[in-house]
N, C-alpha and C. Protein backbone atom coordinates (compact mmCIF):
# COMPACT_ATOMS: atom_id res chain seq x y z
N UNK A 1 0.82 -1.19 0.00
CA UNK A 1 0.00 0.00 0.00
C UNK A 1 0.86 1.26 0.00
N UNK A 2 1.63 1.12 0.92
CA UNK A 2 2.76 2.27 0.60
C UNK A 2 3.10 2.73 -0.53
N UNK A 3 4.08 1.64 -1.34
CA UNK A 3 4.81 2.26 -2.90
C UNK A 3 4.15 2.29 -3.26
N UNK A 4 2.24 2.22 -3.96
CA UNK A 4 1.13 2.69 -4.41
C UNK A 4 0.79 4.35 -3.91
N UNK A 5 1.25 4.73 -2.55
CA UNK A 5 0.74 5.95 -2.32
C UNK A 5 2.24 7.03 -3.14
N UNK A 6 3.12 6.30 -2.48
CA UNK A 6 4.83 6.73 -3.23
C UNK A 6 4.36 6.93 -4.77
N UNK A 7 4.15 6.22 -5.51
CA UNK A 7 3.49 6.02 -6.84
C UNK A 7 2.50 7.55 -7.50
N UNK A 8 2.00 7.39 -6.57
CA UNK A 8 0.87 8.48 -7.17
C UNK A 8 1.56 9.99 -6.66
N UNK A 9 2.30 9.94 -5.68
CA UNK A 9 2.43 11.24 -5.20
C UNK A 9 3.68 11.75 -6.46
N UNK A 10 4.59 10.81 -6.59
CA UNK A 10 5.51 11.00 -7.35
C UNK A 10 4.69 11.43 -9.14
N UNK A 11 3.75 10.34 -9.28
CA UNK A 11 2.96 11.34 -10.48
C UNK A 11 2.32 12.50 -10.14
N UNK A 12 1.78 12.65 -9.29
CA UNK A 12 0.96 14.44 -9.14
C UNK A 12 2.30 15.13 -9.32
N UNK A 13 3.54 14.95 -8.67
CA UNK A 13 4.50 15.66 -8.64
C UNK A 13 5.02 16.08 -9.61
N UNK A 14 5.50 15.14 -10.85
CA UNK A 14 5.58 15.48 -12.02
C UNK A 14 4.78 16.17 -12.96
N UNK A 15 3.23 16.02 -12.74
CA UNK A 15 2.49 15.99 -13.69
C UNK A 15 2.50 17.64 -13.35
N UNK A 16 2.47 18.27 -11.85
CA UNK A 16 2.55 19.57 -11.84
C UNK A 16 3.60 20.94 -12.05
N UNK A 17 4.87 19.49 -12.48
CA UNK A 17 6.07 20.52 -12.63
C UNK A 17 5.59 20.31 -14.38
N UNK A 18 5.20 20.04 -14.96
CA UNK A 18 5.02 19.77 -16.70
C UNK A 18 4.33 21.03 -17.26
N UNK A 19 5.06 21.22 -18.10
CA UNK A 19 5.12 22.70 -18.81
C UNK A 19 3.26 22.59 -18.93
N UNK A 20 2.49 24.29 -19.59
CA UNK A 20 1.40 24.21 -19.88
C UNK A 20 0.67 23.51 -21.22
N UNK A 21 1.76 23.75 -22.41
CA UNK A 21 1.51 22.88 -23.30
C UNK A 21 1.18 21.62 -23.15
N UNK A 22 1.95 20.75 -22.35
CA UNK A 22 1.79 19.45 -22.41
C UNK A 22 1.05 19.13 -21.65
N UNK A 23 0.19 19.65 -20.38
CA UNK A 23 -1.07 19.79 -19.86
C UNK A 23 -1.93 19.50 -20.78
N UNK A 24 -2.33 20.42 -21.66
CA UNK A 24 -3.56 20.60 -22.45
C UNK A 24 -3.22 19.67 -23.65
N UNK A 25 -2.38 19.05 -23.70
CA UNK A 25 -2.01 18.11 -25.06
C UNK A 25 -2.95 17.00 -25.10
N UNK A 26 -2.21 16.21 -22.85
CA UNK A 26 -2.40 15.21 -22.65
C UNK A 26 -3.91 15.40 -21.94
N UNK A 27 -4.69 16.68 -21.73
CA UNK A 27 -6.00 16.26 -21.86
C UNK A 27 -6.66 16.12 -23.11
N UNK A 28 -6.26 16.72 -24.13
CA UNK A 28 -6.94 16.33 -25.17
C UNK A 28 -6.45 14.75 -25.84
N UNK A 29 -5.34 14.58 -25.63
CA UNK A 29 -4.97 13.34 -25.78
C UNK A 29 -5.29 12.56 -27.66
N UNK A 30 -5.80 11.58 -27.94
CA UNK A 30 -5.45 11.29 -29.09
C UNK A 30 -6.50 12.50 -29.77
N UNK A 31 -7.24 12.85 -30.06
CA UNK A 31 -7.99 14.19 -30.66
C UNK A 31 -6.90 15.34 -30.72
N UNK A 32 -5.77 15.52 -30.30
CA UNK A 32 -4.70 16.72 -30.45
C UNK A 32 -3.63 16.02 -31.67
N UNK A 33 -3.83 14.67 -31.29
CA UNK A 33 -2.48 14.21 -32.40
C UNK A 33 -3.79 14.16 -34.00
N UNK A 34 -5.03 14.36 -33.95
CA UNK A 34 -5.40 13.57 -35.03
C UNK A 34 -5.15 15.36 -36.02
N UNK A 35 -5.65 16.40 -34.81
CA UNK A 35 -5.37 17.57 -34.71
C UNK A 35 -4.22 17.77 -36.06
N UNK A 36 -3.39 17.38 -35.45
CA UNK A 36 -2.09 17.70 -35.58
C UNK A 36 -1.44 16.94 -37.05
N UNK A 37 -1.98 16.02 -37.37
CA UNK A 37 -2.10 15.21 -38.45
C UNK A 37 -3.12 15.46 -39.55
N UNK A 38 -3.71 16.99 -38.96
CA UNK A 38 -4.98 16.97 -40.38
C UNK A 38 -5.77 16.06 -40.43
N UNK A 39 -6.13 15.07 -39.57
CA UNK A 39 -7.30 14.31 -40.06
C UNK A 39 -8.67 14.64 -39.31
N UNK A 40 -8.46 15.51 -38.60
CA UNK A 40 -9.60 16.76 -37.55
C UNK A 40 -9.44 17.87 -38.50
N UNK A 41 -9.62 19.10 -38.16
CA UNK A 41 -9.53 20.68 -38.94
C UNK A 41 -10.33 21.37 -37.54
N UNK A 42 -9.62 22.70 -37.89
CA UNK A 42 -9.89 23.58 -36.62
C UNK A 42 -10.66 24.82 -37.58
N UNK A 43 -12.31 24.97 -37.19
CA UNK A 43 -12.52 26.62 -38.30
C UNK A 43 -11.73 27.32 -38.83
N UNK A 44 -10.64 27.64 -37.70
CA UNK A 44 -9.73 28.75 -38.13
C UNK A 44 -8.86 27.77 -39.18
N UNK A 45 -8.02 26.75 -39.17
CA UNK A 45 -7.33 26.02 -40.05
C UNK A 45 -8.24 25.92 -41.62
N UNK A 46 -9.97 25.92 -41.75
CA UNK A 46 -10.35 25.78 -42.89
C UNK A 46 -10.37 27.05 -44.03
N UNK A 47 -10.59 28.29 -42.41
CA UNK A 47 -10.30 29.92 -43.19
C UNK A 47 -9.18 30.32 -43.63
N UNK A 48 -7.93 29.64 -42.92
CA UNK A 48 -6.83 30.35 -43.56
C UNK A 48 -6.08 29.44 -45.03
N UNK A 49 -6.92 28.10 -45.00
CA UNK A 49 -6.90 27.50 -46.52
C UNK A 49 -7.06 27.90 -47.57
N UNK A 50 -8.40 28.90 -47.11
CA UNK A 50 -9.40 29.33 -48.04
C UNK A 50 -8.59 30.87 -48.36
N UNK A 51 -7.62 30.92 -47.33
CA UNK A 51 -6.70 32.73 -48.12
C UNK A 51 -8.22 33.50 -47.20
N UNK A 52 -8.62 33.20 -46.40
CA UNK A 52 -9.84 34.22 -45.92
C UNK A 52 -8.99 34.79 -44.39
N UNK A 53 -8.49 36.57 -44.60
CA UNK A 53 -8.16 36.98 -43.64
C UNK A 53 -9.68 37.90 -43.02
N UNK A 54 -9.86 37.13 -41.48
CA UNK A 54 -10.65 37.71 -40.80
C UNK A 54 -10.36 37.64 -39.51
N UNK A 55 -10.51 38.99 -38.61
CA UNK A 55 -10.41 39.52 -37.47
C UNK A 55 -11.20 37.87 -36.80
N UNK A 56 -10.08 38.15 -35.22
CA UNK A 56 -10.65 36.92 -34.86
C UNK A 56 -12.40 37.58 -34.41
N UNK A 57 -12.73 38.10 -34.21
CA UNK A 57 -14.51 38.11 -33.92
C UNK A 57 -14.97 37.43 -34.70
N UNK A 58 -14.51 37.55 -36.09
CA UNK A 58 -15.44 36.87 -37.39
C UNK A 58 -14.55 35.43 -37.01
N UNK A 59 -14.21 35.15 -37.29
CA UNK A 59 -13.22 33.55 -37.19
C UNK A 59 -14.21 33.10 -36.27
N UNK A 60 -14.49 33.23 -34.82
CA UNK A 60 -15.30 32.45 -34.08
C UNK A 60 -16.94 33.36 -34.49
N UNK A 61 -16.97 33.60 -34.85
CA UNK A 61 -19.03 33.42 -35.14
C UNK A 61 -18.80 33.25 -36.52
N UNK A 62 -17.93 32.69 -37.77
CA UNK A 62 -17.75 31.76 -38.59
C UNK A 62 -17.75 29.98 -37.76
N UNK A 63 -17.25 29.52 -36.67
CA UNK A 63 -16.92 28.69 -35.71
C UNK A 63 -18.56 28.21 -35.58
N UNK A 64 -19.42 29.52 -34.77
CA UNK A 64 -20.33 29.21 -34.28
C UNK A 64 -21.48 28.77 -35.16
N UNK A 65 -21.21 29.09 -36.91
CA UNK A 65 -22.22 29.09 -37.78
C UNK A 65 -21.78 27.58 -37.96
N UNK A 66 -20.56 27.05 -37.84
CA UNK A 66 -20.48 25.26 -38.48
C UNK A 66 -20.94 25.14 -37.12
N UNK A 67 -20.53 25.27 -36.21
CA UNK A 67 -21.40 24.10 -34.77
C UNK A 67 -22.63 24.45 -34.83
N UNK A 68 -23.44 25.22 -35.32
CA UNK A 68 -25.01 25.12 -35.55
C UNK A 68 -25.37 24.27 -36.53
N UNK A 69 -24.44 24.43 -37.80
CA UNK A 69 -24.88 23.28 -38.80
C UNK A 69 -24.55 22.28 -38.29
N UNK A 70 -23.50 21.71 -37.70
CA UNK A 70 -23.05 20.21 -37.02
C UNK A 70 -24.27 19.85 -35.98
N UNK A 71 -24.46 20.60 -35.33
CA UNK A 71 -25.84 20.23 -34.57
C UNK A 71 -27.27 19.99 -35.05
N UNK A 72 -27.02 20.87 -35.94
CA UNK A 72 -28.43 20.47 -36.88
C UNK A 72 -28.84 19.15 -37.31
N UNK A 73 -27.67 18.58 -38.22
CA UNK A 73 -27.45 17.91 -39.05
C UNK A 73 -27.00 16.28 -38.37
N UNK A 74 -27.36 16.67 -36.63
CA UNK A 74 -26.64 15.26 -35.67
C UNK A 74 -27.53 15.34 -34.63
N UNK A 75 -28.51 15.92 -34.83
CA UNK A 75 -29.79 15.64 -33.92
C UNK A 75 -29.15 16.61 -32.55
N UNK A 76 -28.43 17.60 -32.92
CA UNK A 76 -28.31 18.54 -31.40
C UNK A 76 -27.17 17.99 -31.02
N UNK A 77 -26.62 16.89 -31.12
CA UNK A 77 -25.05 16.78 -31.00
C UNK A 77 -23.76 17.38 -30.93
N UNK A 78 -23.14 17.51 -30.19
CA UNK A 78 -21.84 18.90 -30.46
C UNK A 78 -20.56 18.16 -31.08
N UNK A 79 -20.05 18.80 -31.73
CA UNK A 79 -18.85 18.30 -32.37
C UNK A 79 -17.43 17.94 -31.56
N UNK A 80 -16.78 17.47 -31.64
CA UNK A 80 -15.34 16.88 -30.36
C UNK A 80 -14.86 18.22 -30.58
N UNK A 81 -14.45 18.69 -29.16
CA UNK A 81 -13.68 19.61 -28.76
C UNK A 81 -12.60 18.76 -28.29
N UNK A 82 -11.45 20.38 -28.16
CA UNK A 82 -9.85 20.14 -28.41
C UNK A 82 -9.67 21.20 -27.67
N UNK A 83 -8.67 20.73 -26.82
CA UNK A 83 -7.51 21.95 -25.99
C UNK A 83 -7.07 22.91 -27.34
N UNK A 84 -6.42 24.11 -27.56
CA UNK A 84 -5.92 24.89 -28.73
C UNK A 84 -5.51 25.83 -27.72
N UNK A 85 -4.38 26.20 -28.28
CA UNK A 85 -4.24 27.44 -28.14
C UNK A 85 -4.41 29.05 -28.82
N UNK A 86 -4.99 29.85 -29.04
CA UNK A 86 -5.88 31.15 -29.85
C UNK A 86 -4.48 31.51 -30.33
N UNK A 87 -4.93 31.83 -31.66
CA UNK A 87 -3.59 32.04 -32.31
C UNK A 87 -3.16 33.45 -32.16
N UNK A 88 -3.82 34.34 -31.31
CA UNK A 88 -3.20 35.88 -31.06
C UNK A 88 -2.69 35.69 -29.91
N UNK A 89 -3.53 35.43 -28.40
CA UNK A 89 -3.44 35.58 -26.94
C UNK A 89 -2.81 34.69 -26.85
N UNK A 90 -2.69 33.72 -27.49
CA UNK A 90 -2.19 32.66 -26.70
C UNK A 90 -2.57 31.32 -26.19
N UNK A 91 -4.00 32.26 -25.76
CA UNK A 91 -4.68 31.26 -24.26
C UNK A 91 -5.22 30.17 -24.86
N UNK A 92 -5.33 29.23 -23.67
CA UNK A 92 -5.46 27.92 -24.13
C UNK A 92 -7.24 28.00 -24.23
N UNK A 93 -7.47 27.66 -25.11
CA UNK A 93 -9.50 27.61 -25.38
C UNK A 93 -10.05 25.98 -25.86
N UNK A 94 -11.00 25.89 -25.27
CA UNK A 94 -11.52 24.67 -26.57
C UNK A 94 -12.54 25.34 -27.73
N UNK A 95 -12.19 24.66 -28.67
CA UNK A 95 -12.46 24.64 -29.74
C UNK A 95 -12.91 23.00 -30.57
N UNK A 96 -13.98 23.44 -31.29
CA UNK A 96 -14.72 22.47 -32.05
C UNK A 96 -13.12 21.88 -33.15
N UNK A 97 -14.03 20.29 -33.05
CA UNK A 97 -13.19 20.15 -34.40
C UNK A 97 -13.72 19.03 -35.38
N UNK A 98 -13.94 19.00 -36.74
CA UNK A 98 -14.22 18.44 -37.43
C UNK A 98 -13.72 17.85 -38.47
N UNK A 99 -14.25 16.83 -39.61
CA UNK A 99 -13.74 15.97 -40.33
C UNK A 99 -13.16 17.15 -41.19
N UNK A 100 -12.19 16.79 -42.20
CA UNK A 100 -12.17 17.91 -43.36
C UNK A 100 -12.76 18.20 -44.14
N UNK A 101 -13.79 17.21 -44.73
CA UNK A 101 -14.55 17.28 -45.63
C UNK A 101 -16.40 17.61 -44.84
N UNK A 102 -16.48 17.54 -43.98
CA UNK A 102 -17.68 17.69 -42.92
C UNK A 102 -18.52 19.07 -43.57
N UNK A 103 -19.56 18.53 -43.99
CA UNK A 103 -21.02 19.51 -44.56
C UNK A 103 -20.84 20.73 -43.37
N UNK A 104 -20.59 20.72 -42.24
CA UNK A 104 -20.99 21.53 -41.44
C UNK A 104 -20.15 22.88 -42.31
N UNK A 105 -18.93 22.26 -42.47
CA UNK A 105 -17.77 23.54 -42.21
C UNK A 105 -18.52 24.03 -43.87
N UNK A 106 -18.93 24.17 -44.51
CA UNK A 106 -19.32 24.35 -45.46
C UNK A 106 -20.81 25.12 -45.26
N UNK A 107 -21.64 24.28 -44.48
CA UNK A 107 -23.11 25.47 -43.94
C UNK A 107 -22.72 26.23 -43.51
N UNK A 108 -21.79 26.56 -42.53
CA UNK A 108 -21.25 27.55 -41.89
C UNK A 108 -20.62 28.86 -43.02
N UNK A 109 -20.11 28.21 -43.87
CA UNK A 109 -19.18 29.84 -44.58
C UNK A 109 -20.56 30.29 -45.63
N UNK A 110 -21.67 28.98 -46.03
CA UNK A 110 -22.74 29.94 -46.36
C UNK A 110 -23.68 30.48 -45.54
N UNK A 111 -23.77 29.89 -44.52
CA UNK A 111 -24.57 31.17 -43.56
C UNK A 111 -23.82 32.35 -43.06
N UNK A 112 -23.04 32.56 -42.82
CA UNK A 112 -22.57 33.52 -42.06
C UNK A 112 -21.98 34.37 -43.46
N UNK A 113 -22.59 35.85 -43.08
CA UNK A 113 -22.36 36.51 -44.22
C UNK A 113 -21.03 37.01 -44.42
N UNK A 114 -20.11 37.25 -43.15
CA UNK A 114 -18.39 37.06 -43.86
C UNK A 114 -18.07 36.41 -44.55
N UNK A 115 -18.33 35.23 -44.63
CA UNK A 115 -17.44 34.08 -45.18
C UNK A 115 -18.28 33.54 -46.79
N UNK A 116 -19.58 34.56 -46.35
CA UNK A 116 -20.39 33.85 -48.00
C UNK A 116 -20.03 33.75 -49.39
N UNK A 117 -18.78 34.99 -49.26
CA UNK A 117 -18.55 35.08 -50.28
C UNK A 117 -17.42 34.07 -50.77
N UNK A 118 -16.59 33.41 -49.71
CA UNK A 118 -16.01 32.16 -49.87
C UNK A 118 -16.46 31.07 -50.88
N UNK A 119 -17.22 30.84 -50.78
CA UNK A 119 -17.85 29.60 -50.68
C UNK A 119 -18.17 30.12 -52.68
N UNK A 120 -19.03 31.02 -52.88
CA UNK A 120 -19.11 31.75 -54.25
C UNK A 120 -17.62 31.74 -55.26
N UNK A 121 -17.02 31.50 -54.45
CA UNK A 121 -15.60 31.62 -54.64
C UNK A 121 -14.86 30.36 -55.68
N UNK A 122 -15.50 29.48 -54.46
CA UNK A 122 -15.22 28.31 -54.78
C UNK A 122 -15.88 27.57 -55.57
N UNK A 123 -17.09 28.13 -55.72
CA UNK A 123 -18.01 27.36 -56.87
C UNK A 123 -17.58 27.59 -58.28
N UNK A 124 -17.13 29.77 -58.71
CA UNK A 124 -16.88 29.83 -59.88
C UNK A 124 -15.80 29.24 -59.95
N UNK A 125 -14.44 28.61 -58.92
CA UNK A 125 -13.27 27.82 -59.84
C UNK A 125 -13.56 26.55 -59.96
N UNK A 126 -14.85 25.95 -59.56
CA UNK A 126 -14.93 24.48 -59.93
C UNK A 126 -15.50 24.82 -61.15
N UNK A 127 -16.39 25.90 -61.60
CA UNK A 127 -16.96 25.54 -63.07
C UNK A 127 -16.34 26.08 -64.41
């Protein structure tokens, strides 16, 4: 019972000297590596694909227009959130994250009238 209590104290110990990054890594855990591998996408990662520079206000209520379509479209369901860090402040936030190809991220840049013109964008170079 002892080296079990030795055990754990020695992990809290470490786990609280461990930088902040790797905090928020290892709570997000495999969802940060899929992150990190492109096989997730972060709103902001689909806007700056798209060459769309927008103030972060618009970036998250672009955010909030795909998690309304993702909810729509999943019976009220919320999409997997992810530790991130905000690419101005810093601070660590969660943030939605979705497939790459996911209908949502796509309802989203046509509802929300920043980003509508995206999407117009993309239709005249497919035709």
């Amino acid at each position: 019972m002892h080296r079990t209590v030795a055990t754990i104290r020695r992990t809290i110990a470490a786990a609280l000297t461990a930088g902040r990054t790797l905090r928020y890594t290892a709570l997000s855990g495999e969802i940060a590596a899929l992150v990190a591998t492109g096989r997730l996408v972060r709103t902001g990662d689909v806007l700056d694909r798209l060459g769309a520079d927008l103030p972060d206000g618009q970036r998250s209520w672009y955010g909030r227009h795909c998690a309304k379509a993702f909810r729509a479209a999943h019976g009220g369901a919320d999409a997997i959130r992810v530790w991130a860090q905000h690419r101005t402040t810093g601070r660590w936030i969660h943030q939605h994250v979705y497939a790459p190809a996911d209908p949502a991220l796509y309802a989203g840049l046509a509802s929300y009238k920043a980003t509508r013109h995206l999407v117009q964008a993309q239709f005249a170079e497919a035709a």
